[in-house]
C-alpha atoms as a PDB file:
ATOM      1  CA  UNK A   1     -28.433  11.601  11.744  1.00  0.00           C
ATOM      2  CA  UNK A   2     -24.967  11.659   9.882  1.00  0.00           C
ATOM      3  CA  UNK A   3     -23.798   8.592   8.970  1.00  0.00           C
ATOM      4  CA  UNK A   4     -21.115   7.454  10.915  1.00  0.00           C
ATOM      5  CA  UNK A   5     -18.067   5.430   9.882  1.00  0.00           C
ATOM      6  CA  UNK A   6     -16.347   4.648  12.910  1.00  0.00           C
ATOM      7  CA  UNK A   7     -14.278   5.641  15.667  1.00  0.00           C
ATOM      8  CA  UNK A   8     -10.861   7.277  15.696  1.00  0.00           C
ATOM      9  CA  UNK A   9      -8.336   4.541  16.829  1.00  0.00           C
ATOM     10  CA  UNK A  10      -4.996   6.489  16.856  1.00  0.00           C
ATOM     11  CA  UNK A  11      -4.032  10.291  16.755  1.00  0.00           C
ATOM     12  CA  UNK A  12      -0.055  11.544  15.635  1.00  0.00           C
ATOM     13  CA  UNK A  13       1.740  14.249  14.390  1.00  0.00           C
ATOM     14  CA  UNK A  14       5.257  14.677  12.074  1.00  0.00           C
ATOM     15  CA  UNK A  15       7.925  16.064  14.451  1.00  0.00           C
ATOM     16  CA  UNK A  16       9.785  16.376  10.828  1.00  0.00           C
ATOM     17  CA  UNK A  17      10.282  14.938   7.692  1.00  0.00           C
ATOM     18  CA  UNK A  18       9.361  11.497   6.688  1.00  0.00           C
ATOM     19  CA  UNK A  19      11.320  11.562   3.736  1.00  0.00           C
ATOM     20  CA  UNK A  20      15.059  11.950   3.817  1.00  0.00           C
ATOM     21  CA  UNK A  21      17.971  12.099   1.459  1.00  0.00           C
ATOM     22  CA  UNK A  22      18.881  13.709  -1.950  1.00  0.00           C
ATOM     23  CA  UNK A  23      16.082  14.236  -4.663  1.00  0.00           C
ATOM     24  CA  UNK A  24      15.739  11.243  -6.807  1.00  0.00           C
ATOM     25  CA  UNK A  25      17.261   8.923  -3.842  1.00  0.00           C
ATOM     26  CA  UNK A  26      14.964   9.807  -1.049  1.00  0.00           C
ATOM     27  CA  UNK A  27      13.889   7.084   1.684  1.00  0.00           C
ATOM     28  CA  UNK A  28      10.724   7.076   3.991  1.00  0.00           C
ATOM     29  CA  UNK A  29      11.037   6.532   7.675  1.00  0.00           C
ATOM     30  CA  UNK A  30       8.765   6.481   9.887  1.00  0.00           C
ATOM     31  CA  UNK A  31      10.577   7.300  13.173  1.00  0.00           C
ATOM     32  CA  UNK A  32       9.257  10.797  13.233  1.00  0.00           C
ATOM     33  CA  UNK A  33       5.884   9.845  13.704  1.00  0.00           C
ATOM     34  CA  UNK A  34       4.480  10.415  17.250  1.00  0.00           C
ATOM     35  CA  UNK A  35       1.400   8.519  18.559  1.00  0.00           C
ATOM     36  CA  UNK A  36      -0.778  11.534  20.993  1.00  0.00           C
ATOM     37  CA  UNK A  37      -3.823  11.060  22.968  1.00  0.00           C
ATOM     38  CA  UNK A  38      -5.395  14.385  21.798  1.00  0.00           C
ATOM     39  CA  UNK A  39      -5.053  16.895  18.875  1.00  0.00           C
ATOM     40  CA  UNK A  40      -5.836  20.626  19.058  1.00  0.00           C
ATOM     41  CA  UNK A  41      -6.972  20.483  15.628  1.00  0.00           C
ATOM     42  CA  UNK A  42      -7.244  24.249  14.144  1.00  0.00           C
ATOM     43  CA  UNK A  43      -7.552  25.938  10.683  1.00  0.00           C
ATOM     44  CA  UNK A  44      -3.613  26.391  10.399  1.00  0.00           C
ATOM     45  CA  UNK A  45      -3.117  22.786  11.060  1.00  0.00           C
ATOM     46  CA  UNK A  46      -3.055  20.373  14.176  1.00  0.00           C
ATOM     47  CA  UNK A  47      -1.001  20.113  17.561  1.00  0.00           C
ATOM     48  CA  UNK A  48      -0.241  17.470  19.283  1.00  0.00           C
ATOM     49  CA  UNK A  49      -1.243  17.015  23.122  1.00  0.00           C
ATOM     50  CA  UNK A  50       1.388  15.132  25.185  1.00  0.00           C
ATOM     51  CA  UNK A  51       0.687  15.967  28.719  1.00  0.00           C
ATOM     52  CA  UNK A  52       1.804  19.347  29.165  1.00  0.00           C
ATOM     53  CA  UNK A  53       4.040  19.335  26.056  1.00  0.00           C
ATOM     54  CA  UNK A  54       2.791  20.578  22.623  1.00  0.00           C
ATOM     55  CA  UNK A  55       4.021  19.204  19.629  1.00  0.00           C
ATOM     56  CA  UNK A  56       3.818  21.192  16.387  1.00  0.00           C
ATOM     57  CA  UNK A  57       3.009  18.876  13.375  1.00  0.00           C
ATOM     58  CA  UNK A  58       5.443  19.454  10.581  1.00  0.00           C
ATOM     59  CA  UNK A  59       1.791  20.261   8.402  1.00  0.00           C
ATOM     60  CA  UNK A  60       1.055  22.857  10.677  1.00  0.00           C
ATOM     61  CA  UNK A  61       1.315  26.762   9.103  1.00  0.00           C
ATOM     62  CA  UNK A  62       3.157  27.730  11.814  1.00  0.00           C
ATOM     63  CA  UNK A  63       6.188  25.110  11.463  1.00  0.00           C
ATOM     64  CA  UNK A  64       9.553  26.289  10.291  1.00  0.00           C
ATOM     65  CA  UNK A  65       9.461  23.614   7.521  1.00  0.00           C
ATOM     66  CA  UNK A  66       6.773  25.106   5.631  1.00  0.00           C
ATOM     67  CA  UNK A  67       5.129  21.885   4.237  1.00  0.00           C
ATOM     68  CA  UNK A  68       1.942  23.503   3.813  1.00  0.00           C
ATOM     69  CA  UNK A  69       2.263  27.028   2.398  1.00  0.00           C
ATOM     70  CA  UNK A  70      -0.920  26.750   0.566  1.00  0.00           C
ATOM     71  CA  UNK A  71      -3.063  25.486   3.843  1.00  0.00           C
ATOM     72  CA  UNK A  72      -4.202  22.708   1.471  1.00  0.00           C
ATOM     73  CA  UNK A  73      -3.490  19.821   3.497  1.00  0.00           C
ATOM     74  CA  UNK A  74      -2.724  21.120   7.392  1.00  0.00           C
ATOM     75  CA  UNK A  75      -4.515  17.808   8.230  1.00  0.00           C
ATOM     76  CA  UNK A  76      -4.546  14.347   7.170  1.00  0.00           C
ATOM     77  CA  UNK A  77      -6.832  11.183   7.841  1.00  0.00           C
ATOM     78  CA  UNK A  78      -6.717   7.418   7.241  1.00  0.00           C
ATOM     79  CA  UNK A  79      -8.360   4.203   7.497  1.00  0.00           C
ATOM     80  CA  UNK A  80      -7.979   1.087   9.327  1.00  0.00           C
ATOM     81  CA  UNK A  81      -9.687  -0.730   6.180  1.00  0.00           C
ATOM     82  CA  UNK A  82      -7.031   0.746   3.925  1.00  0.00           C
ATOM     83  CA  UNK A  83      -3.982  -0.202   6.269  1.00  0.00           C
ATOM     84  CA  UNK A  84      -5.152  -4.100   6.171  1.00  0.00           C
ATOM     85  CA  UNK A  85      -5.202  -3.788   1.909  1.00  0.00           C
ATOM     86  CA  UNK A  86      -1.753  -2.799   2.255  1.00  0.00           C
ATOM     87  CA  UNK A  87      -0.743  -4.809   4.776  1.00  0.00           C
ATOM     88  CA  UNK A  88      -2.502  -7.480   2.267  1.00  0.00           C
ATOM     89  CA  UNK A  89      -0.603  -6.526  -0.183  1.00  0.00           C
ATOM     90  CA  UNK A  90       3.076  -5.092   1.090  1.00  0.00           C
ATOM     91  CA  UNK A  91       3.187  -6.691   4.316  1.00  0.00           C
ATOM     92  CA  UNK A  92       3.209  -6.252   8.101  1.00  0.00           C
ATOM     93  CA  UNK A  93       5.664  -3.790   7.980  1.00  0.00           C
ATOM     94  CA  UNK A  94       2.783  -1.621   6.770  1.00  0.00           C
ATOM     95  CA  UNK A  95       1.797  -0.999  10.621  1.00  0.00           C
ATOM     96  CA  UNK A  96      -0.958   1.159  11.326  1.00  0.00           C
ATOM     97  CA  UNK A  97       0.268   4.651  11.184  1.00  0.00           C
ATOM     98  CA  UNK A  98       2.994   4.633   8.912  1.00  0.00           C
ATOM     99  CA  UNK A  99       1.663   6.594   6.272  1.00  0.00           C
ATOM    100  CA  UNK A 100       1.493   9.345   8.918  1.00  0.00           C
ATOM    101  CA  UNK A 101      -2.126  10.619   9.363  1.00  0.00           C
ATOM    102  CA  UNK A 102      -2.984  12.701  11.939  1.00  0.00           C
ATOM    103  CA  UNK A 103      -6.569  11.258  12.097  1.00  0.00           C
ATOM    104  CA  UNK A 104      -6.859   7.143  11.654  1.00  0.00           C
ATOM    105  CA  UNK A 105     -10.416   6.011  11.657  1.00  0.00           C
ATOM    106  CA  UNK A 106     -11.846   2.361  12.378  1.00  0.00           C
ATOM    107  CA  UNK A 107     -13.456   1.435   9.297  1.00  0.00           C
ATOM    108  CA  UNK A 108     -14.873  -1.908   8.184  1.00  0.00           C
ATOM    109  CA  UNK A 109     -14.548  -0.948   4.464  1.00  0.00           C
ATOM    110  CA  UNK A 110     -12.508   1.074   1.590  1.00  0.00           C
ATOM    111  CA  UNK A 111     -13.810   5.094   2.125  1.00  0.00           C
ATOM    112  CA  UNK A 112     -13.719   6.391  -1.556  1.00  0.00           C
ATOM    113  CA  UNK A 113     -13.020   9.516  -2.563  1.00  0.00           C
ATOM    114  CA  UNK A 114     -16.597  10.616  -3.874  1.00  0.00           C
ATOM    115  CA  UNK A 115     -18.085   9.601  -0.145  1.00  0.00           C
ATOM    116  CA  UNK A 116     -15.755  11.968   1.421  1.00  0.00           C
ATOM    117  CA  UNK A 117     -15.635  15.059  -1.114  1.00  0.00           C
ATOM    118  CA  UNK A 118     -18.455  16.483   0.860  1.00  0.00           C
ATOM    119  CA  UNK A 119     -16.491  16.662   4.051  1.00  0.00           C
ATOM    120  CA  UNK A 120     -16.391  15.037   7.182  1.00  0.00           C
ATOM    121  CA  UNK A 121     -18.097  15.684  10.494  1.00  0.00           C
ATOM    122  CA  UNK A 122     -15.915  14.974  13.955  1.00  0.00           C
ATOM    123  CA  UNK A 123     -18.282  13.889  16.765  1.00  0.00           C
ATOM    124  CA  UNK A 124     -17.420  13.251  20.060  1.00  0.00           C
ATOM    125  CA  UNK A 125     -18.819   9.587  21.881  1.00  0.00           C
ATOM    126  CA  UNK A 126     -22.218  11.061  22.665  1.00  0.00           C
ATOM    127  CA  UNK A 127     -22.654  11.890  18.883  1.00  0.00           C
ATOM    128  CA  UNK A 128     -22.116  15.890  19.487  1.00  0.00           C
ATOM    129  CA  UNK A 129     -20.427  18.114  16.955  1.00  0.00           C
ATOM    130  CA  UNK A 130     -16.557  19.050  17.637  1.00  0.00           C
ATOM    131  CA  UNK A 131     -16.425  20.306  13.709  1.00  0.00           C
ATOM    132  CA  UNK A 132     -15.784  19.547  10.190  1.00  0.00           C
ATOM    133  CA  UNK A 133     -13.023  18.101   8.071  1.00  0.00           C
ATOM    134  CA  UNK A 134     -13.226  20.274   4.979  1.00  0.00           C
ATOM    135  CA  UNK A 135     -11.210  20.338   1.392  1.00  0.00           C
ATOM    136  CA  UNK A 136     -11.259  16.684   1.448  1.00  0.00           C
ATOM    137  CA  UNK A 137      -8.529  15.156  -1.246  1.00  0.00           C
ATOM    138  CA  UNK A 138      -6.509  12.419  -1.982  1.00  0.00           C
ATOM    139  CA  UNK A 139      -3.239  12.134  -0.755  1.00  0.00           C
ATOM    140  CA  UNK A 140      -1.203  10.610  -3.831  1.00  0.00           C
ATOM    141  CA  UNK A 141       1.384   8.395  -2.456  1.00  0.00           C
ATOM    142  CA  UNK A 142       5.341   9.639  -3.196  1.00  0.00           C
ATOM    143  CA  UNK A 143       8.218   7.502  -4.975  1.00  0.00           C
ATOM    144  CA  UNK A 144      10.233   6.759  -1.156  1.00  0.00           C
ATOM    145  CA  UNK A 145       6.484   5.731   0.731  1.00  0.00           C
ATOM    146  CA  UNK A 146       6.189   3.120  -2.368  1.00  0.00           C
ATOM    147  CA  UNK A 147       9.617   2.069  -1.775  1.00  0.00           C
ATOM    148  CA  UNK A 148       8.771   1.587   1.669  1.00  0.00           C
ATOM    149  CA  UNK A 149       6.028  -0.024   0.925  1.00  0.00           C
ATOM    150  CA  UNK A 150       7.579  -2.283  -1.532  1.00  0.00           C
ATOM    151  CA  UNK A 151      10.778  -2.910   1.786  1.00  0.00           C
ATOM    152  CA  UNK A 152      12.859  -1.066  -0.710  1.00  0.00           C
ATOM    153  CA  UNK A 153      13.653  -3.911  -3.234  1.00  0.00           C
ATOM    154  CA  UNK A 154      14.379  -4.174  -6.643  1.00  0.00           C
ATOM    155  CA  UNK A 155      11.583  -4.597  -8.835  1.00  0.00           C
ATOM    156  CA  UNK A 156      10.157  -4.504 -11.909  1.00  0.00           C
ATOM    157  CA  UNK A 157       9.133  -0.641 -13.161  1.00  0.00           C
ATOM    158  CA  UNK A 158       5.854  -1.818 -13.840  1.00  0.00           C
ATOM    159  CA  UNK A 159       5.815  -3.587 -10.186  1.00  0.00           C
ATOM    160  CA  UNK A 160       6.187  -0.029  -8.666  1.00  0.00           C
ATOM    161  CA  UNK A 161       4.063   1.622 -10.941  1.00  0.00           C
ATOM    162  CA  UNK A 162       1.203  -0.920 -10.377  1.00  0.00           C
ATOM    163  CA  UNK A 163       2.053  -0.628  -6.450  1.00  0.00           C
ATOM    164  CA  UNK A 164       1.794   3.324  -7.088  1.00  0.00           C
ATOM    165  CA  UNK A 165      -1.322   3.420  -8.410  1.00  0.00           C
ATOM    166  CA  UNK A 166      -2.674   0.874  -6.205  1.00  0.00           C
ATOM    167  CA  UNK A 167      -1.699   3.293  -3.128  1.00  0.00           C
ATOM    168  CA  UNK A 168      -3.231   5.981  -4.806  1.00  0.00           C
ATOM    169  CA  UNK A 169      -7.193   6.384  -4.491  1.00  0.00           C
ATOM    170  CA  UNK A 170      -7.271   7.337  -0.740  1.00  0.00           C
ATOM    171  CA  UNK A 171      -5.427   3.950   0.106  1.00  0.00           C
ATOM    172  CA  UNK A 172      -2.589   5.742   1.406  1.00  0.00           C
ATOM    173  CA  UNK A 173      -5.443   8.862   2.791  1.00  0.00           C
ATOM    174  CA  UNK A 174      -6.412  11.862   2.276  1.00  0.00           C
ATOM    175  CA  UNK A 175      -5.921  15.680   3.228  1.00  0.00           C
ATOM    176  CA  UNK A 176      -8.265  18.002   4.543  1.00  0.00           C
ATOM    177  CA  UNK A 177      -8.445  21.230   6.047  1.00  0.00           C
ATOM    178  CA  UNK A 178     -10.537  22.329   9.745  1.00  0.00           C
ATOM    179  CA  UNK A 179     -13.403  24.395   8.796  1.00  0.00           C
ATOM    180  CA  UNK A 180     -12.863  26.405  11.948  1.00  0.00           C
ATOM    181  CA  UNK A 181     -16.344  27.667  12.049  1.00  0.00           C
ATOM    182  CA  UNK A 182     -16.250  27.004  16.082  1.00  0.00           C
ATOM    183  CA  UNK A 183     -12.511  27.661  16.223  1.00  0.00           C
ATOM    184  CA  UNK A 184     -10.069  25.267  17.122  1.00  0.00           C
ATOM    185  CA  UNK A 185     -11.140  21.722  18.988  1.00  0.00           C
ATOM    186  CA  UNK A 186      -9.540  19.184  20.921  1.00  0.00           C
ATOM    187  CA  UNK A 187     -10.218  15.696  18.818  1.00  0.00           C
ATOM    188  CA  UNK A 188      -9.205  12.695  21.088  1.00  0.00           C
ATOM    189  CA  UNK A 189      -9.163   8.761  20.803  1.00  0.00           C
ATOM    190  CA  UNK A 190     -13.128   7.384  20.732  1.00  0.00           C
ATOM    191  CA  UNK A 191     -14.066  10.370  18.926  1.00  0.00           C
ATOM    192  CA  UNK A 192     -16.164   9.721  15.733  1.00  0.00           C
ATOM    193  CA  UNK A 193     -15.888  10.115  12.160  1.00  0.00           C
ATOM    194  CA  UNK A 194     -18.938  10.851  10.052  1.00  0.00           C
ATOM    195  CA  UNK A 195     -19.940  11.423   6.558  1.00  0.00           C
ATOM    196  CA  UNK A 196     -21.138  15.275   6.080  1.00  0.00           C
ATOM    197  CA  UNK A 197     -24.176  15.169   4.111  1.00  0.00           C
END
């Protein structure tokens, strides 16, 4: 029996970019970020399922911004645990979904990095296979989500470094890829998330 963190609590995709703005003077917003019911997760990426509209993630292969050339990261997860240590930390602004996972799972404690490396296992409520979550990394936070993060004051360099490194680890998720052994799947809210062994 896999061992099974917890339920998925919120599903979204990236109708665009998150960050905006010149190089070196780029802010985070959050405003593309669209809250679905179901995901047609797939091996290019993930869709989102609005009633009859589909919404291309900005991750996905297929999308004319090309954020994920390499097919390293066509999906990404977080962790209800890891939202309340930044809200600890950075405040309520830090709402959960901000960060922009596709995949937000309850969880009653920090995931690290080493329990996930193996991959993940989707399940649906009865504890049946949908698929796996494969190519499971870290995704290191950026300069504008720590400004974000920080409500875009002035502080100290070592302030934002420590804040940087204290998003990093998985707090602010991770990327992962659909193993598509089964071809695509429909993932929806009350699906779980497991450990692969």
């Amino acid at each position: 029996m896999p061992s099974v963190i917890g339920p998925i609590v919120r599903l979204q995709v990236q109708r665009g970019p998150l960050k905006v703005g010149d190089k070196g003077a780029q802010r985070y917003l959050t405003e593309p970020i669209l809250s679905v019911q179901r995901l047609q997760v797939e091996r290019e990426g993930v869709l989102g399922l609005l009633g009859d509209e589909t919404v291309l993630d900005a991750h996905h292969r297929r999308h004319p911004l090309r954020k994920n050339e390499d097919g390293a990261h066509g999906i990404s997860l977080g962790f209800t645990s890891h939202y309340a240590a930044m809200q600890a930390r950075f405040g309520n602004h830090m709402a959960l979904g901000c960060a922009g996972e596709n995949l937000i799972v309850e969880a009653g404690r920090r995931i690290r990095p080493e329990e996930v490396a193996a991959g993940l296992l989707v399940l649906d409520p009865m504890g049946r296979l949908k698929g796996r979550l494969a190519n499971v990394v870290v995704a290191p936070p950026c300069k504008p989500f720590t400004g974000f993060a920080l409500g875009y004051r002035t502080v100290a360099a070592e302030v934002f470094k420590a804040s940087l490194q204290f998003l990093d680890g998985g707090t602010r998720g991770f990327y992962c890829t659909w193993d598509g052994e089964n071809g695509p799947a429909i993932v929806m809210v009350g699906d779980q998330v497991a450990l692969a062994d």
